[in-house]
N, C-alpha and C. Protein backbone atom coordinates (compact mmCIF):
# COMPACT_ATOMS: atom_id res chain seq x y z
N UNK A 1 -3.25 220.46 113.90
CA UNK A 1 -3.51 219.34 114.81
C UNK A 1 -3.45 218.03 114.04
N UNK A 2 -2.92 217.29 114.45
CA UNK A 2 -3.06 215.78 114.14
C UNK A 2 -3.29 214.69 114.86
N UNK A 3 -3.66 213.73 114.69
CA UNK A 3 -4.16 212.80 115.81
C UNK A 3 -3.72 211.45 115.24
N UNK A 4 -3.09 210.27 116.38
CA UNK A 4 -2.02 209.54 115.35
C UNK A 4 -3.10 208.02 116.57
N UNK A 5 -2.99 207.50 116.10
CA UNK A 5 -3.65 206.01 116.60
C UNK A 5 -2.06 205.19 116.81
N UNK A 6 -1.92 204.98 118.64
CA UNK A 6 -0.46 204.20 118.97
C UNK A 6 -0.85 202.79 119.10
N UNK A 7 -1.91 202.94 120.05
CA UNK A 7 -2.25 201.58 120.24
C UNK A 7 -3.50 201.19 120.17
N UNK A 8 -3.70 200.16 118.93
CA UNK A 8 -5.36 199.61 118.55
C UNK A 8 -5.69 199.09 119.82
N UNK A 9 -7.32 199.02 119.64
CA UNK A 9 -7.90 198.21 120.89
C UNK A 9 -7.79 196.84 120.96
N UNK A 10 -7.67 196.00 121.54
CA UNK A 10 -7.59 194.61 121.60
C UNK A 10 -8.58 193.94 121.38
N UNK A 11 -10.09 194.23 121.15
CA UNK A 11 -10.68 193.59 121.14
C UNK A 11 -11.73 194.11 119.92
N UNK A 12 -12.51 193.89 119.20
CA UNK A 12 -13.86 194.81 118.67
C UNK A 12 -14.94 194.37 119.15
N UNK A 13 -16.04 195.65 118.79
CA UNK A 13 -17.19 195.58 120.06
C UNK A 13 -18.32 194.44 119.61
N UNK A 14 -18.14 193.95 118.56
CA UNK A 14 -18.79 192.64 118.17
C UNK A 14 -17.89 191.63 117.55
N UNK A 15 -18.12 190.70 117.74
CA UNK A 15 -17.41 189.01 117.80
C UNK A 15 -17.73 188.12 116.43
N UNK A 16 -16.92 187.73 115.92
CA UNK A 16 -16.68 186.89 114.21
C UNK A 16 -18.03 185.96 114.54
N UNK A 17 -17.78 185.33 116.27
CA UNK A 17 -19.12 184.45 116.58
C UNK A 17 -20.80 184.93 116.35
N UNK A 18 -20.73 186.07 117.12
CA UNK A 18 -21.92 187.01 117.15
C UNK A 18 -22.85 187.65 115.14
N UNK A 19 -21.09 187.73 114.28
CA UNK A 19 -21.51 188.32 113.35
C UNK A 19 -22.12 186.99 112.40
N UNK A 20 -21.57 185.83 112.80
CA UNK A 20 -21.78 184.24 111.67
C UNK A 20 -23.10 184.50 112.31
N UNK A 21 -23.58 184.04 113.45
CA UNK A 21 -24.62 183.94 114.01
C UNK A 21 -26.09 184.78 113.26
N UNK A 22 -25.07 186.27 113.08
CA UNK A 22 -26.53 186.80 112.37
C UNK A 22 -26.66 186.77 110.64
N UNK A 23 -25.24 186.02 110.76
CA UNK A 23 -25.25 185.97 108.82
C UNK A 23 -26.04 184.45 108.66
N UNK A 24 -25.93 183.73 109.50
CA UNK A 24 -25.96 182.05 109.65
C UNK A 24 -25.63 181.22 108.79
N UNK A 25 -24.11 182.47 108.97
CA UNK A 25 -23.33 181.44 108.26
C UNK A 25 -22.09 179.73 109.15
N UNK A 26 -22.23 178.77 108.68
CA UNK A 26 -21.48 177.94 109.53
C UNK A 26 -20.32 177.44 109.54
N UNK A 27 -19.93 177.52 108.26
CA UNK A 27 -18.58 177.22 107.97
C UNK A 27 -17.23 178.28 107.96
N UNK A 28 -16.29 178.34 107.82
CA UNK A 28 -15.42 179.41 108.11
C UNK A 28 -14.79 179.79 107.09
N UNK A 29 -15.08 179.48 105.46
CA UNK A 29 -14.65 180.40 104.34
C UNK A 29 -14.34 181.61 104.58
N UNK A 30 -15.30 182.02 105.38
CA UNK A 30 -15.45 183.85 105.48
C UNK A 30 -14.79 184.70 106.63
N UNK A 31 -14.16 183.43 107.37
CA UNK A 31 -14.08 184.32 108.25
C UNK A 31 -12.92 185.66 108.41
N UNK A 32 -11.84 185.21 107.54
CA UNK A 32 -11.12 186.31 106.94
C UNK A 32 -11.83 187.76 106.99
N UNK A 33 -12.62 187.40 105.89
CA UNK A 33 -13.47 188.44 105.48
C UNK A 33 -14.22 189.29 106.51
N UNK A 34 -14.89 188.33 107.33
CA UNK A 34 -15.69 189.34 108.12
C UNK A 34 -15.11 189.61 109.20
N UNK A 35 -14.07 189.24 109.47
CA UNK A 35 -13.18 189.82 110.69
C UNK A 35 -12.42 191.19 110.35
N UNK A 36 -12.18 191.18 109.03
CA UNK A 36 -11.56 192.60 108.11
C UNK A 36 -12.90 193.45 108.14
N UNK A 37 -14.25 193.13 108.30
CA UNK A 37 -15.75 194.15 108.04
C UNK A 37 -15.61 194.88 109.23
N UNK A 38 -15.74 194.13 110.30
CA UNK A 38 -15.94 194.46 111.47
C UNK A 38 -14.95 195.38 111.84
N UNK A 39 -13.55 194.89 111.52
CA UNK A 39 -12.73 195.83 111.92
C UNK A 39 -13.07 197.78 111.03
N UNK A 40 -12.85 196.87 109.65
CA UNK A 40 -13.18 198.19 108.64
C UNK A 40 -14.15 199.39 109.38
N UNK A 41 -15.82 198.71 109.98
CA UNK A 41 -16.49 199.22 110.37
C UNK A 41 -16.90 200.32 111.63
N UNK A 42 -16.03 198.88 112.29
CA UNK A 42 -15.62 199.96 113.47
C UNK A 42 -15.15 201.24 113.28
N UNK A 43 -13.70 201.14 112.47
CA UNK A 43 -13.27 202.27 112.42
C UNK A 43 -14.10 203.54 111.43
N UNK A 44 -14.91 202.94 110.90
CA UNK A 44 -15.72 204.31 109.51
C UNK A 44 -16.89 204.63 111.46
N UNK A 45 -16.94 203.43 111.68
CA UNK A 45 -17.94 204.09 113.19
C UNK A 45 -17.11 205.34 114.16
N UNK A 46 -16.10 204.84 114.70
CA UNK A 46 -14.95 205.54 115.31
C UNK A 46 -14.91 207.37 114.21
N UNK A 47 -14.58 206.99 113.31
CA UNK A 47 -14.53 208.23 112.33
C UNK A 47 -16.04 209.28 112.23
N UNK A 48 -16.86 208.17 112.07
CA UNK A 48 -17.97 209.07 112.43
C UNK A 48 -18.33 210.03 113.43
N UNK A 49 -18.61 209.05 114.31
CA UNK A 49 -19.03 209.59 115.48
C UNK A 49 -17.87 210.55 116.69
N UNK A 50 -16.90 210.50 116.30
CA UNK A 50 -15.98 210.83 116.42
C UNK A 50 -15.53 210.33 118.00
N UNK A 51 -15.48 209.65 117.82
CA UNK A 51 -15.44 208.51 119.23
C UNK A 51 -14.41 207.66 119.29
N UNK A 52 -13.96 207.06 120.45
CA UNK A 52 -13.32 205.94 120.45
C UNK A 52 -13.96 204.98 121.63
N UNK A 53 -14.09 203.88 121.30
CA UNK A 53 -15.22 202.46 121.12
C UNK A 53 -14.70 201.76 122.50
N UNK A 54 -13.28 201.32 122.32
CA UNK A 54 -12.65 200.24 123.08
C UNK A 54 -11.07 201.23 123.21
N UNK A 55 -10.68 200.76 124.50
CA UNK A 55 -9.59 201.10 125.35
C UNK A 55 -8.34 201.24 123.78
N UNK A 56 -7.94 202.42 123.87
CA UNK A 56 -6.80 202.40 122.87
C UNK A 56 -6.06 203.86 123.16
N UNK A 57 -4.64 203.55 122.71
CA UNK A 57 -3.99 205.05 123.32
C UNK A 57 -4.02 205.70 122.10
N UNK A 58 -3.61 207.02 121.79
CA UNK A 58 -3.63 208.12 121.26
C UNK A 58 -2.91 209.02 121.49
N UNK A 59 -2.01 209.72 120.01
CA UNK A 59 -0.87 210.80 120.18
C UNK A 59 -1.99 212.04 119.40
N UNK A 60 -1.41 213.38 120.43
CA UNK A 60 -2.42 214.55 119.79
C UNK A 60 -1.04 214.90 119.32
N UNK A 61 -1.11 215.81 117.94
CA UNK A 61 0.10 216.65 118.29
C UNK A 61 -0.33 218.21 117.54
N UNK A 62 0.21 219.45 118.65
CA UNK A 62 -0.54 220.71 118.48
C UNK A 62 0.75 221.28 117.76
N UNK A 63 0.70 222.37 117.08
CA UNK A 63 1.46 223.06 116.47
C UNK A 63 1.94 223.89 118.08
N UNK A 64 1.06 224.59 118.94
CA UNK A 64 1.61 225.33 120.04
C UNK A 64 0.03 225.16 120.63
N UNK A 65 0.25 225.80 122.38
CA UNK A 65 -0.79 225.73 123.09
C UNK A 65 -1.56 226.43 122.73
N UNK A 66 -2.70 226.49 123.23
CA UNK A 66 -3.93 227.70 123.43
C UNK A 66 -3.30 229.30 123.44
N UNK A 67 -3.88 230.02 122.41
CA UNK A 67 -4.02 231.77 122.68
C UNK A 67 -4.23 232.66 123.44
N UNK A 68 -3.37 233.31 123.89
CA UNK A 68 -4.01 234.48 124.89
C UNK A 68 -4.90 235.58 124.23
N UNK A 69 -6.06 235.58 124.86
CA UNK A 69 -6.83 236.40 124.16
C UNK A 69 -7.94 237.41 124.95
N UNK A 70 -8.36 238.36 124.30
CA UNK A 70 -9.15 239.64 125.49
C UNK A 70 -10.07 238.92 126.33
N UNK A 71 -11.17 238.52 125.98
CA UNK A 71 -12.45 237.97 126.42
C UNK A 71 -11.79 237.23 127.68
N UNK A 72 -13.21 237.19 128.84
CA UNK A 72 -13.15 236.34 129.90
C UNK A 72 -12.92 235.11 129.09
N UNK A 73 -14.14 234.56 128.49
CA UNK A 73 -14.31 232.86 128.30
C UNK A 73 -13.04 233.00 127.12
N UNK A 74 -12.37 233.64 126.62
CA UNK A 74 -11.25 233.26 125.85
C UNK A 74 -9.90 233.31 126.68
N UNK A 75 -9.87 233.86 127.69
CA UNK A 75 -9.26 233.88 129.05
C UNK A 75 -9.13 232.50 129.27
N UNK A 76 -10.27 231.76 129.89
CA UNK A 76 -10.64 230.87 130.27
C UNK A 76 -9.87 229.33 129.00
N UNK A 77 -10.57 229.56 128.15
CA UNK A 77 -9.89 228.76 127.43
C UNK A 77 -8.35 228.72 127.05
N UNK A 78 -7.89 229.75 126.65
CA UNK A 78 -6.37 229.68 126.87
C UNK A 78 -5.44 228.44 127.57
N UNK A 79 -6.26 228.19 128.98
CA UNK A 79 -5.68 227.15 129.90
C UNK A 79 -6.13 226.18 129.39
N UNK A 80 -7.27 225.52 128.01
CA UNK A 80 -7.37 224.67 128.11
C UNK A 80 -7.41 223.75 126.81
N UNK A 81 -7.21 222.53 126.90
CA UNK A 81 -6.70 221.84 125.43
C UNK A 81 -7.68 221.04 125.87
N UNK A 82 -8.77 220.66 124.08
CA UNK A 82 -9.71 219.80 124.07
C UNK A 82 -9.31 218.29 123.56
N UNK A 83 -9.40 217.37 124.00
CA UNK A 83 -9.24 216.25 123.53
C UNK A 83 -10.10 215.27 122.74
N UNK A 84 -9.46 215.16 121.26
CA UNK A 84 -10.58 214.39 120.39
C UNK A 84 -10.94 212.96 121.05
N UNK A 85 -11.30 212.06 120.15
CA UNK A 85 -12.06 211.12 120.19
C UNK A 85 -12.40 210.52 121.83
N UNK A 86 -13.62 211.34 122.25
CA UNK A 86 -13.87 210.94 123.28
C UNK A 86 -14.46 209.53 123.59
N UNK A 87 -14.65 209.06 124.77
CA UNK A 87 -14.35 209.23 126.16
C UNK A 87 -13.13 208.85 126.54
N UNK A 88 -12.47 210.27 126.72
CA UNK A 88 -11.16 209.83 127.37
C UNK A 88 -11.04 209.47 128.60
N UNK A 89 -10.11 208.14 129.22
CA UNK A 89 -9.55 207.89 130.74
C UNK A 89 -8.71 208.38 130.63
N UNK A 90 -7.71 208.95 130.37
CA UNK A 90 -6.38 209.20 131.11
C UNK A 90 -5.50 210.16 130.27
N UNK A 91 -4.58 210.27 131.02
CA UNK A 91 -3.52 210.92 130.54
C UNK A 91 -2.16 210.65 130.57
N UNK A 92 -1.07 210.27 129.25
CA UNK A 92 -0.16 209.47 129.85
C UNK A 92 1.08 210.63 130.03
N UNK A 93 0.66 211.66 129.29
CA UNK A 93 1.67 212.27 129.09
C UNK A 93 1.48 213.34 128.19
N UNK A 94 2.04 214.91 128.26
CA UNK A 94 2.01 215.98 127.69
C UNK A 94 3.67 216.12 127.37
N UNK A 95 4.44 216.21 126.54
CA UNK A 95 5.56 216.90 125.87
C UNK A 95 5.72 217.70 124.73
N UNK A 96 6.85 218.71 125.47
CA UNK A 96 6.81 219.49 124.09
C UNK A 96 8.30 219.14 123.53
N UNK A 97 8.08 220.86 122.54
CA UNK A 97 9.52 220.15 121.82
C UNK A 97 10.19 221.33 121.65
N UNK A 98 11.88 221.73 121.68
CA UNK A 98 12.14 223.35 121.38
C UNK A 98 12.90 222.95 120.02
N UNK A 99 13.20 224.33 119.57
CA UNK A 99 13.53 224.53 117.94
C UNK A 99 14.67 223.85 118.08
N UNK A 100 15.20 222.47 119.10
CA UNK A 100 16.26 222.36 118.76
C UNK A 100 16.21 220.55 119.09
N UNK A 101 14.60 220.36 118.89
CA UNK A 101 13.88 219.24 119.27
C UNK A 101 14.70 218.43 120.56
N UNK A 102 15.01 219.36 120.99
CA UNK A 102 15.10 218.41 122.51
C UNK A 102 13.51 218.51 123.01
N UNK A 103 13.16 217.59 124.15
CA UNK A 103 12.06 216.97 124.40
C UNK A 103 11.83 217.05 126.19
N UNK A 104 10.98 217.98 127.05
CA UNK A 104 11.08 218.15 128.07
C UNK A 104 9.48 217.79 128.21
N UNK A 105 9.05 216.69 129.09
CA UNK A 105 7.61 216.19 129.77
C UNK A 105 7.39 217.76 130.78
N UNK A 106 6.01 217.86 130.27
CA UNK A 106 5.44 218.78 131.61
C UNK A 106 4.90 218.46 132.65
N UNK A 107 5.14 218.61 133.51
CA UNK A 107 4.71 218.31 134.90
C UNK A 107 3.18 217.91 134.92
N UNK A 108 2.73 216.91 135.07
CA UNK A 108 1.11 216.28 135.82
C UNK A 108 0.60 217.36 136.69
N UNK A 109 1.69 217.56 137.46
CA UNK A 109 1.00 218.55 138.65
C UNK A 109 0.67 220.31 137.88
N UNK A 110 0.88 220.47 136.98
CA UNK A 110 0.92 221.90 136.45
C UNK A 110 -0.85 221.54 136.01
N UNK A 111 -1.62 220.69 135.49
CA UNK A 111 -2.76 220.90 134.96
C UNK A 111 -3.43 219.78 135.16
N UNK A 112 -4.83 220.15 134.91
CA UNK A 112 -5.86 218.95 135.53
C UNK A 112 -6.67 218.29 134.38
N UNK A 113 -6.76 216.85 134.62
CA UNK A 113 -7.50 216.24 133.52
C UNK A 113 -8.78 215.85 133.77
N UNK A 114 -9.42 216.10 132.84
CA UNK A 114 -11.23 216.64 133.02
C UNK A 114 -11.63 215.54 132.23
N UNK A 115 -11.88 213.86 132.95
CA UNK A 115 -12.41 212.58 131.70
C UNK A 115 -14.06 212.98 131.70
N UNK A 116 -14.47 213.77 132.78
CA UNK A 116 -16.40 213.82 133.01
C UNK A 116 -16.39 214.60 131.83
N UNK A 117 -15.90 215.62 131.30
CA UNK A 117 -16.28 216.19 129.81
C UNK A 117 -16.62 215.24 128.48
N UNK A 118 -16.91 215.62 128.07
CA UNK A 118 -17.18 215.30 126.38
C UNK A 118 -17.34 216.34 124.83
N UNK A 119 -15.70 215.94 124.91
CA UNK A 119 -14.69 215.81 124.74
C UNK A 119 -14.11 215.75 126.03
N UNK A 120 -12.83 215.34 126.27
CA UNK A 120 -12.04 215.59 127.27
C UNK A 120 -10.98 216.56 127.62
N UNK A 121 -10.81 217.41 128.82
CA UNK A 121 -9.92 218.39 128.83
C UNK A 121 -8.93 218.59 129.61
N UNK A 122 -7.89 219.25 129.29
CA UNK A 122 -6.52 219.09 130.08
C UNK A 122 -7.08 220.76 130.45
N UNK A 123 -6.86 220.91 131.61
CA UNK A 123 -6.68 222.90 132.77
C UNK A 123 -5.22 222.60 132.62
N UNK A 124 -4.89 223.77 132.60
CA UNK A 124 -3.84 224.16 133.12
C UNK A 124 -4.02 224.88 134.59
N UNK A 125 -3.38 224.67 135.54
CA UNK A 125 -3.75 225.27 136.86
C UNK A 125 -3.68 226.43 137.49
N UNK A 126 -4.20 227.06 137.89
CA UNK A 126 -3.37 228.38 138.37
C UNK A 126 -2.27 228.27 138.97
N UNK A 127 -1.57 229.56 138.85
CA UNK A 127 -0.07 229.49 139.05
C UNK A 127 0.87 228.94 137.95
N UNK A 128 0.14 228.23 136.86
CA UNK A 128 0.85 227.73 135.95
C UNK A 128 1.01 227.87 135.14
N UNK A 129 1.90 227.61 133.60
CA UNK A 129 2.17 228.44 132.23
C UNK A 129 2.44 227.59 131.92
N UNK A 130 1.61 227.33 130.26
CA UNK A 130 2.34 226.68 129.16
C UNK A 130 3.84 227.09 128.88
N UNK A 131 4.85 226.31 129.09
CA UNK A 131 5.99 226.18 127.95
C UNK A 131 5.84 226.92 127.17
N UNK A 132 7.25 228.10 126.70
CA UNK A 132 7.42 229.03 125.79
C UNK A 132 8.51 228.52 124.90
N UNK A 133 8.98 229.00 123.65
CA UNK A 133 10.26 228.36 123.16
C UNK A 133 10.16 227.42 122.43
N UNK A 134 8.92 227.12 121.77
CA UNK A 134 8.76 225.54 121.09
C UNK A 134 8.99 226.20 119.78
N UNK A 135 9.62 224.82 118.98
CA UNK A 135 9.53 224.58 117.79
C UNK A 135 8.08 225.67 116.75
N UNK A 136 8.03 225.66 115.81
CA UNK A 136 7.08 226.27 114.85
C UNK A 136 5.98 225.29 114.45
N UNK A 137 6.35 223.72 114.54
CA UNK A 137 5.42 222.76 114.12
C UNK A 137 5.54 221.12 114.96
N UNK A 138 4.29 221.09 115.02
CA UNK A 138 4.31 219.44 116.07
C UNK A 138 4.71 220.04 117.42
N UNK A 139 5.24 220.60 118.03
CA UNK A 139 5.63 220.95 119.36
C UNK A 139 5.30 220.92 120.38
N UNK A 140 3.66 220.08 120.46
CA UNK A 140 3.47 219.81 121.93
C UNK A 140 2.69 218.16 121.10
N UNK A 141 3.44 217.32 122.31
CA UNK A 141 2.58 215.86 122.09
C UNK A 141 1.79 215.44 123.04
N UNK A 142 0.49 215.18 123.01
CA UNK A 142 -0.08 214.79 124.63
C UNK A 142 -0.20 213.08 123.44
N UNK A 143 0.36 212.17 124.69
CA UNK A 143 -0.66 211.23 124.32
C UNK A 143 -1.62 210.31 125.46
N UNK A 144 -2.95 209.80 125.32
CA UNK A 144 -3.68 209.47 125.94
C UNK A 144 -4.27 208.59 125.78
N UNK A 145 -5.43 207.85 126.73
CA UNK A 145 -5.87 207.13 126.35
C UNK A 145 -7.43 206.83 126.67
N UNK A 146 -7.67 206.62 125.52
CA UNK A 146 -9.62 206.60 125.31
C UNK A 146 -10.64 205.20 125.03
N UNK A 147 -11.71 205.42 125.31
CA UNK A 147 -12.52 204.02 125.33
C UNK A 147 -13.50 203.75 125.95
N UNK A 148 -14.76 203.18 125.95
CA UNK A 148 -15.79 203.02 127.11
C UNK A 148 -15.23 202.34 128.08
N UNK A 149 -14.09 201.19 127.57
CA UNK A 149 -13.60 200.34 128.25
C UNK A 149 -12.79 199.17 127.36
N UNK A 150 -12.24 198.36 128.08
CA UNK A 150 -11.22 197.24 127.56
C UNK A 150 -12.44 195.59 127.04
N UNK A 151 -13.63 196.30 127.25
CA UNK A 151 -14.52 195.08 126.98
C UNK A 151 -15.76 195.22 125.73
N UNK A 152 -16.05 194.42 124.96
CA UNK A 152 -16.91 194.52 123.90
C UNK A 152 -18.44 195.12 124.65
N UNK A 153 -18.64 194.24 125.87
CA UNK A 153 -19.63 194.95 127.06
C UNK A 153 -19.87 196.58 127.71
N UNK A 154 -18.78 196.85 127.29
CA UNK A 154 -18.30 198.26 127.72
C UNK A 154 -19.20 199.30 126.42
N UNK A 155 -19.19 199.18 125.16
CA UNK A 155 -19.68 199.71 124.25
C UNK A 155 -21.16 200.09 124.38
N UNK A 156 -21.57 200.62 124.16
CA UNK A 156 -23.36 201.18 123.87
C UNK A 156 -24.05 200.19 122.92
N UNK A 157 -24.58 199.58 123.26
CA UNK A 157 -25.99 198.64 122.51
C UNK A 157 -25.91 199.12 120.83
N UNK A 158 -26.52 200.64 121.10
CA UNK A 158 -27.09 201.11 119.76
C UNK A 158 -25.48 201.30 118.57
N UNK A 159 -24.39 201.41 119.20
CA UNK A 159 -23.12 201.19 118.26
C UNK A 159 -22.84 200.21 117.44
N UNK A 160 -23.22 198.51 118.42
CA UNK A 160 -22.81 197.38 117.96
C UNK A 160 -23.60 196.96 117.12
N UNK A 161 -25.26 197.86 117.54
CA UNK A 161 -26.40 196.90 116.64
C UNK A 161 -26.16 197.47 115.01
N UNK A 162 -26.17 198.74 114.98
CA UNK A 162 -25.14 199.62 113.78
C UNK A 162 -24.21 198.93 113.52
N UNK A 163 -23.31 198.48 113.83
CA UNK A 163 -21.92 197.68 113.28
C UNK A 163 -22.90 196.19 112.44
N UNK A 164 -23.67 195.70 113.19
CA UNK A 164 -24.09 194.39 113.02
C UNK A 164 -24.88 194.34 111.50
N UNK A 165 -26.11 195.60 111.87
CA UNK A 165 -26.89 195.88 110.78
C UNK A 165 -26.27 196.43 109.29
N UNK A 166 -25.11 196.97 109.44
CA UNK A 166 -24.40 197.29 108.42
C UNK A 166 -23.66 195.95 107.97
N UNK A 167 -23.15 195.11 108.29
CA UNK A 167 -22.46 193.78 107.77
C UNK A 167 -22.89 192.95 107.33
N UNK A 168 -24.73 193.05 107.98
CA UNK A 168 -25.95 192.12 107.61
C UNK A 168 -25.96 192.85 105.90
N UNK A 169 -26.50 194.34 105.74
CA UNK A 169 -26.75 194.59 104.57
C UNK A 169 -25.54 194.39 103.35
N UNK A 170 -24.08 194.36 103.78
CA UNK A 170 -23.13 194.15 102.76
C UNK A 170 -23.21 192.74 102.72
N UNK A 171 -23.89 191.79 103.38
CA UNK A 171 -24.23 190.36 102.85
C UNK A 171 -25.55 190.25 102.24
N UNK A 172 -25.92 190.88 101.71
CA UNK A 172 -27.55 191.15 101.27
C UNK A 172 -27.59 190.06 100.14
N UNK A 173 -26.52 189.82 99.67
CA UNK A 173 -26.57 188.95 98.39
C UNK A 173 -27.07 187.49 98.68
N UNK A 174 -26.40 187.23 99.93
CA UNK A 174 -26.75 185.95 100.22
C UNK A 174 -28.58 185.76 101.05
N UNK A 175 -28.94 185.54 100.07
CA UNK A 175 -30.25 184.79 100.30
C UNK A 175 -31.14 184.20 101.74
N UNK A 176 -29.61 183.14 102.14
CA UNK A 176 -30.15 183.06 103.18
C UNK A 176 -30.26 183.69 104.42
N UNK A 177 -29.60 185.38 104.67
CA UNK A 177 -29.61 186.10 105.67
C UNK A 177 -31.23 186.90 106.09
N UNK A 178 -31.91 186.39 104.76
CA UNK A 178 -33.25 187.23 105.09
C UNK A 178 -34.33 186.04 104.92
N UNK A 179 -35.41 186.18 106.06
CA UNK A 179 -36.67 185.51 105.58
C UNK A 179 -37.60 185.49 104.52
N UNK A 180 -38.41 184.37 104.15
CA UNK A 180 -39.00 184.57 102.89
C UNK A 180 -40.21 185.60 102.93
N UNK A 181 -40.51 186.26 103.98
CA UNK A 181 -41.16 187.27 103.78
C UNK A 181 -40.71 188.56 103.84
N UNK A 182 -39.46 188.70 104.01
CA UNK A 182 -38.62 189.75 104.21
C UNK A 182 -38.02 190.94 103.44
N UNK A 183 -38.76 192.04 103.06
CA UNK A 183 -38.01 192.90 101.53
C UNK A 183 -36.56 192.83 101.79
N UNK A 184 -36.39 192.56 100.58
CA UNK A 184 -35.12 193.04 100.12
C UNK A 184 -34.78 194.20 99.35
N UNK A 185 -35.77 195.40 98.72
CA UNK A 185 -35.97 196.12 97.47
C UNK A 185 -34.91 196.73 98.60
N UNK A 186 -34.32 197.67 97.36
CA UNK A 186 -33.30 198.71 97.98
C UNK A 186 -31.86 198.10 98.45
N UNK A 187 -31.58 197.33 99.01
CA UNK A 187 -30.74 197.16 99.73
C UNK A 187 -28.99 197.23 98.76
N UNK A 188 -29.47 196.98 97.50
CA UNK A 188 -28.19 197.46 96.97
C UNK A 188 -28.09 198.43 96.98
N UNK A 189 -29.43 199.63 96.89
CA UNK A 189 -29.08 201.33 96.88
C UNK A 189 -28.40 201.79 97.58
N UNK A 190 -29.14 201.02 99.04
CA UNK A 190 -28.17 201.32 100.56
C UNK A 190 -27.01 200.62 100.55
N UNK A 191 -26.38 200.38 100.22
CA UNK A 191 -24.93 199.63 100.52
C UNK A 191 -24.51 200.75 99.48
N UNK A 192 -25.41 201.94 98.72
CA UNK A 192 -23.73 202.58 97.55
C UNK A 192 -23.71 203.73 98.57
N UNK A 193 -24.62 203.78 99.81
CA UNK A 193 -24.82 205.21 100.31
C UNK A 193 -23.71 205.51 101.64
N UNK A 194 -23.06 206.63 101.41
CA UNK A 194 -21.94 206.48 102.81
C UNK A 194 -22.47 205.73 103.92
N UNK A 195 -23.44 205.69 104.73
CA UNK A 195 -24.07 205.41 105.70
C UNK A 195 -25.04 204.61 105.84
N UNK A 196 -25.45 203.59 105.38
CA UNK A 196 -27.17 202.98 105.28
C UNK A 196 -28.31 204.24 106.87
N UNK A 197 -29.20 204.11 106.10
CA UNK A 197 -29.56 204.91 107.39
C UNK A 197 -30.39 204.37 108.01
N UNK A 198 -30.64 202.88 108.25
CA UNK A 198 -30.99 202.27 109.74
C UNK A 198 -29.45 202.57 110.34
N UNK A 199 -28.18 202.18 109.70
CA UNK A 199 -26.91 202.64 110.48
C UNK A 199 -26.92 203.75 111.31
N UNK A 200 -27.01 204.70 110.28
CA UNK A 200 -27.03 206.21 110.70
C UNK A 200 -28.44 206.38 111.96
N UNK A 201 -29.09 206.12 111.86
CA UNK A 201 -29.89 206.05 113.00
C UNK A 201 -30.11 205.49 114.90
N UNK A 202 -28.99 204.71 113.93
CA UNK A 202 -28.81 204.05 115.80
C UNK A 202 -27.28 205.06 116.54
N UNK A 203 -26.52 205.26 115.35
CA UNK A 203 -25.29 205.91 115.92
C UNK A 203 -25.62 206.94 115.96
N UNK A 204 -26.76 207.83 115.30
CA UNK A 204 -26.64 209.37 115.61
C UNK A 204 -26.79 209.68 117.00
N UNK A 205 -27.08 209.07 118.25
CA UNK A 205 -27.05 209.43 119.51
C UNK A 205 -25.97 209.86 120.05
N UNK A 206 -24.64 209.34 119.54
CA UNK A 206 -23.31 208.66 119.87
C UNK A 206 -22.22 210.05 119.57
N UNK A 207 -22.66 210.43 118.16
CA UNK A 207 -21.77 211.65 117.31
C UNK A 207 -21.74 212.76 117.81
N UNK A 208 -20.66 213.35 118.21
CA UNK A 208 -19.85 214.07 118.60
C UNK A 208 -20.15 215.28 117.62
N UNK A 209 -20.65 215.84 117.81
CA UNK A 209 -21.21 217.35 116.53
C UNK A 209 -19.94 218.24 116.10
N UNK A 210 -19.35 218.88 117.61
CA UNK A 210 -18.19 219.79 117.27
C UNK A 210 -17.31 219.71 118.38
N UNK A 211 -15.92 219.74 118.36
CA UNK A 211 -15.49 219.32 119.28
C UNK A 211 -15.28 220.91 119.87
C-alpha cells in the first residue's frame, strides 16, 4: 500500500496572525519561518494522528483487492477496502490497471462509500466483483478526498491548541513569549522529545490507533 498526497489543503488550521499573536511577535522577520512551523507541524500532526486536518485529495494505491477467505467476517471484509487518513468525504475515483497497464475506472455504482466510518470504507455491492487480471504491483488506484473541511474552523479545538503550544515551545528562547512568573525549566528537554507532551495530550483524542 502506498498513499501519495495530490492535492495540499489550501489553508492551515492556524493563521501566521493567530501564531505572532501568541509569540507577540510584531514585526515580520519571521514570518517565513513560522509559516514553514506551522506547515511542518501540521503535517508531523497529520502523520501522527493519522488524520487529515483540512480538505485535501489523496491517491491510495493497492497491490490487488481484498482476499477471499473462509470466515464469515473475512467473507465480509473481502468486499471491503479501508481508507487511511480519515475523515474521508468522498470518492473521486477507483482504477485499476492490467499487466499491460491499460487503465479501466470501476463503476461508482458497483460499491458503496461509507464517510460515517472511521476510517473510511469503500463495499463492494452485492452482485458485484472486484476486477480480475491486474498487474502484480500498484494495480488498483482509488483516489479521494479527506478533511474536517475546507476551513481552519472546521478543525477540532484540541488539534490547533497542539499545533499552537508546540510553536510556542520551539520559541522558548525568546524571553518575551513567557511571563515573569512563568517556568521555563525543561523546555529545552521538551523540544529534543518527538512529541512535547502537553502536545501529545491534547491530540491523543484525535489518533487513529489501527486502521
Amino acid at each position: 500500500m502506498a498513499l501519495k498526497l495530490k492535492t495540499p489543503p489550501p489553508v492551515e488550521p492556524v493563521t501566521l496572525v493567530e501564531v505572532k499573536s501568541l509569540l507577540r511577535i510584531d514585526d515580520n522577520d519571521d514570518d517565513n519561518l513560522i509559516s514553514s512551523m506551522i506547515t511542518a507541524i501540521r503535517q508531523r500532526a497529520e502523520e501522527w494522528t493519522r488524520r487529515s486536518f483540512l480538505t485535501q485529495t489523496l491517491t491510495l494505491w493497492l497491490d490487488e483487492f481484498p482476499h477471499r477467505s473462509g470466515s464469515t467476517m473475512n467473507k465480509l471484509n473481502e468486499r471491503v477496502i479501508h481508507i487511511p487518513r480519515p475523515p474521508m468525504q468522498s470518492v473521486i475515483f477507483i482504477k485499476t490497471y492490467d499487466s499491460d497497464n491499460s487503465t479501466v475506472t470501476f463503476d461508482a455504482s458497483d460499491y458503496f462509500v461509507d464517510t460515517a466510518s472511521s476510517p473510511g470504507r469503500l463495499a463492494l455491492n452485492d452482485n458485484s466483483s472486484w476486477p480480475t487480471s491486474l498487474r502484480k504491483f500498484s494495480a488498483v488506484e482509488v483516489e479521494f478526498i479527506a478533511g474536517y473541511g475546507s476551513n481552519a474552523s472546521d478543525v477540532p479545538e484540541g488539534i490547533k491548541q497542539g499545533m499552537l503550544q508546540w510553536i510556542k515551545l520551539l520559541f522558548a528562547n525568546k524571553s518575551k513569549l513567557y511571563e515573569s512568573d512563568e517556568s521555563t525549566l525543561g523546555l529545552l528537554e521538551m523540544n529534543q522529545l518527538p512529541i512535547p507532551p502537553l502536545v501529545r495530550m491534547l491530540w491523543e483524542p484525535y489518533r487513529l490507533v489501527q486502521l
